[in-house]
Protein backbone atom coordinates (compact mmCIF):
# COMPACT_ATOMS: atom_id res chain seq x y z
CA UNK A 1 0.00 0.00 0.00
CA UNK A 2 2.76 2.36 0.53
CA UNK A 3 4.75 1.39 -2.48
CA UNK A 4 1.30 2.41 -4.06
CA UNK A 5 1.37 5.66 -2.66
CA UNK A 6 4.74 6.33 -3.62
CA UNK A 7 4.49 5.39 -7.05
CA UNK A 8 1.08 7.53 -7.46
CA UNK A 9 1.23 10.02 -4.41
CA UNK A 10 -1.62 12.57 -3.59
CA UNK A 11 -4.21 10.69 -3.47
CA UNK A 12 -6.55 10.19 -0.68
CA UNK A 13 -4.99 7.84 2.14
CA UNK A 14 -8.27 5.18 1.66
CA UNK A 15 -7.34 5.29 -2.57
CA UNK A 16 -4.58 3.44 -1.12
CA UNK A 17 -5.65 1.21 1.09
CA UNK A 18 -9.42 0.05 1.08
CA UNK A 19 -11.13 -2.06 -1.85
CA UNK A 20 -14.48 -0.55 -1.28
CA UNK A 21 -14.46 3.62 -1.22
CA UNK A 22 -17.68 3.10 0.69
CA UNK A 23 -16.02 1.22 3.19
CA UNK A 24 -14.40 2.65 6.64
CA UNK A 25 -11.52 0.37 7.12
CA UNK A 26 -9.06 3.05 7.35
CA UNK A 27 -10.98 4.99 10.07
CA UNK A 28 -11.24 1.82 12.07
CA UNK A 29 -7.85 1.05 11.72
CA UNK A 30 -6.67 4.80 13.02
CA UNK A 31 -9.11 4.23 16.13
CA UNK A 32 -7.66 0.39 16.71
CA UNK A 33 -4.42 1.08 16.18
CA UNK A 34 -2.82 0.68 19.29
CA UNK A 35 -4.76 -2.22 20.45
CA UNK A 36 -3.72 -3.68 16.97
CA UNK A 37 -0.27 -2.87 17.07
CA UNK A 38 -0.13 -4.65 20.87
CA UNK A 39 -2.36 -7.74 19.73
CA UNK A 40 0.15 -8.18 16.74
CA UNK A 41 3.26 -7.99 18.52
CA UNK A 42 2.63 -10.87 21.02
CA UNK A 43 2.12 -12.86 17.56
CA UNK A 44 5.33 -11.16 15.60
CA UNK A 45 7.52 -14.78 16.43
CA UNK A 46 4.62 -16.73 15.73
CA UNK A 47 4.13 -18.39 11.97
CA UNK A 48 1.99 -20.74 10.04
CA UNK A 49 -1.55 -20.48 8.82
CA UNK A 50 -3.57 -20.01 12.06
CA UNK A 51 -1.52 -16.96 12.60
CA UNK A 52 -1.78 -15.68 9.49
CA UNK A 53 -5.67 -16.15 8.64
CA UNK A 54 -5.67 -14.54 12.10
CA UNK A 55 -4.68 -11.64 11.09
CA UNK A 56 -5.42 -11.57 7.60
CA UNK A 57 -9.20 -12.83 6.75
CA UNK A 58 -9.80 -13.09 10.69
CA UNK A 59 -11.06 -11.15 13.04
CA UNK A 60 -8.08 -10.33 14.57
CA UNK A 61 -7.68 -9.52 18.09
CA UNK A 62 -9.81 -6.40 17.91
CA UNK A 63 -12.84 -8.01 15.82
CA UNK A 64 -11.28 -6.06 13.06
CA UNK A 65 -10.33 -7.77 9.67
CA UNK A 66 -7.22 -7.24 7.78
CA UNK A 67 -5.36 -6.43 11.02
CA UNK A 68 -2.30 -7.30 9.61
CA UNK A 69 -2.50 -4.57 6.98
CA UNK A 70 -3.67 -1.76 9.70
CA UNK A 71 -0.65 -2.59 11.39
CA UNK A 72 1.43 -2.55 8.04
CA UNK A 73 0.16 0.79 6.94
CA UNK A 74 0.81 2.58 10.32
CA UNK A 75 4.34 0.44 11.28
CA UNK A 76 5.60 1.08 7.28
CA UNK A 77 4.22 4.88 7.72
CA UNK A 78 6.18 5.39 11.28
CA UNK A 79 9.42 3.68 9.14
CA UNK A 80 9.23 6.25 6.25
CA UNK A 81 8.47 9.19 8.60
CA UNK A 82 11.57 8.04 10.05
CA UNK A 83 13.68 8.75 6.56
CA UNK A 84 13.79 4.83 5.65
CA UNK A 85 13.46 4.47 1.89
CA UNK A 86 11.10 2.02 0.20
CA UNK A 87 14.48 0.49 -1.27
CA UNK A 88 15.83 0.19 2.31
CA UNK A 89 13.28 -1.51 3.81
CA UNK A 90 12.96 -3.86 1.02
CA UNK A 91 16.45 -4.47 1.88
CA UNK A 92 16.28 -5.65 5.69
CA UNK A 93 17.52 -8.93 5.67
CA UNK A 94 15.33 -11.59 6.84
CA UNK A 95 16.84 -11.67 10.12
CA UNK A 96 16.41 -8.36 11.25
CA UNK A 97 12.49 -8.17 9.84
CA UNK A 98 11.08 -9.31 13.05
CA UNK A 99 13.20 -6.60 15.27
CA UNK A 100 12.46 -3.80 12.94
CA UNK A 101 8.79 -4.52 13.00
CA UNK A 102 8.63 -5.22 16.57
CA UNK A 103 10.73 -1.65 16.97
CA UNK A 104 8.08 -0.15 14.63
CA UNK A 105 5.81 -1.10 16.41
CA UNK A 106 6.18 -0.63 19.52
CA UNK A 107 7.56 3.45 19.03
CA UNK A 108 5.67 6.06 18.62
């Protein structure tokens, strides 16, 4: 979603990242998002489908769906704010991805 943005900035934040314009995803995520960001980070060494239909077609911990993209769009917003580059966090080697995100995450 924020690759998106970049490549086609200016447009509304929801252009980017809700399927149906009538839809308030976004708004729910800003309202959830700390209680998403703490549900997800208990889970961040966790793996395997349970986890990730959790988080993804679930209902989360919040009863909201597509947690895993709220937290996405606010912990790969807080990374760019931070001057990371697109290219640079595309970089992070798989090692580090958990500690970044967990960082991320858990920083306002």
């Amino acid at each position: 979603m924020r690759t998106s943005q970049a490549a086609v900035p200016g447009l509304p934040e929801t252009a980017y990242t809700q399927i149906d314009p009538n839809d308030h995803w976004l708004a729910t995520c800003y309202a959830k998002r700390e209680a998403v960001l703490k549900g997800i980070v208990a889970d961040l060494d966790n793996s395997g489908r349970e986890v990730a239909m959790k988080y993804t077609f679930g209902q989360g911990n919040t009863g909201m769906q597509r947690e895993a993209y709220c937290a996405a769009w606010i912990v790969m917003g807080r990374l760019l704010d931070s001057g990371k580059t697109l290219p640079e966090l595309a970089r992070i080697p798989e090692s580090r991805m958990v500690e970044t995100i967990r960082t991320a995450m858990t920083t306002k």
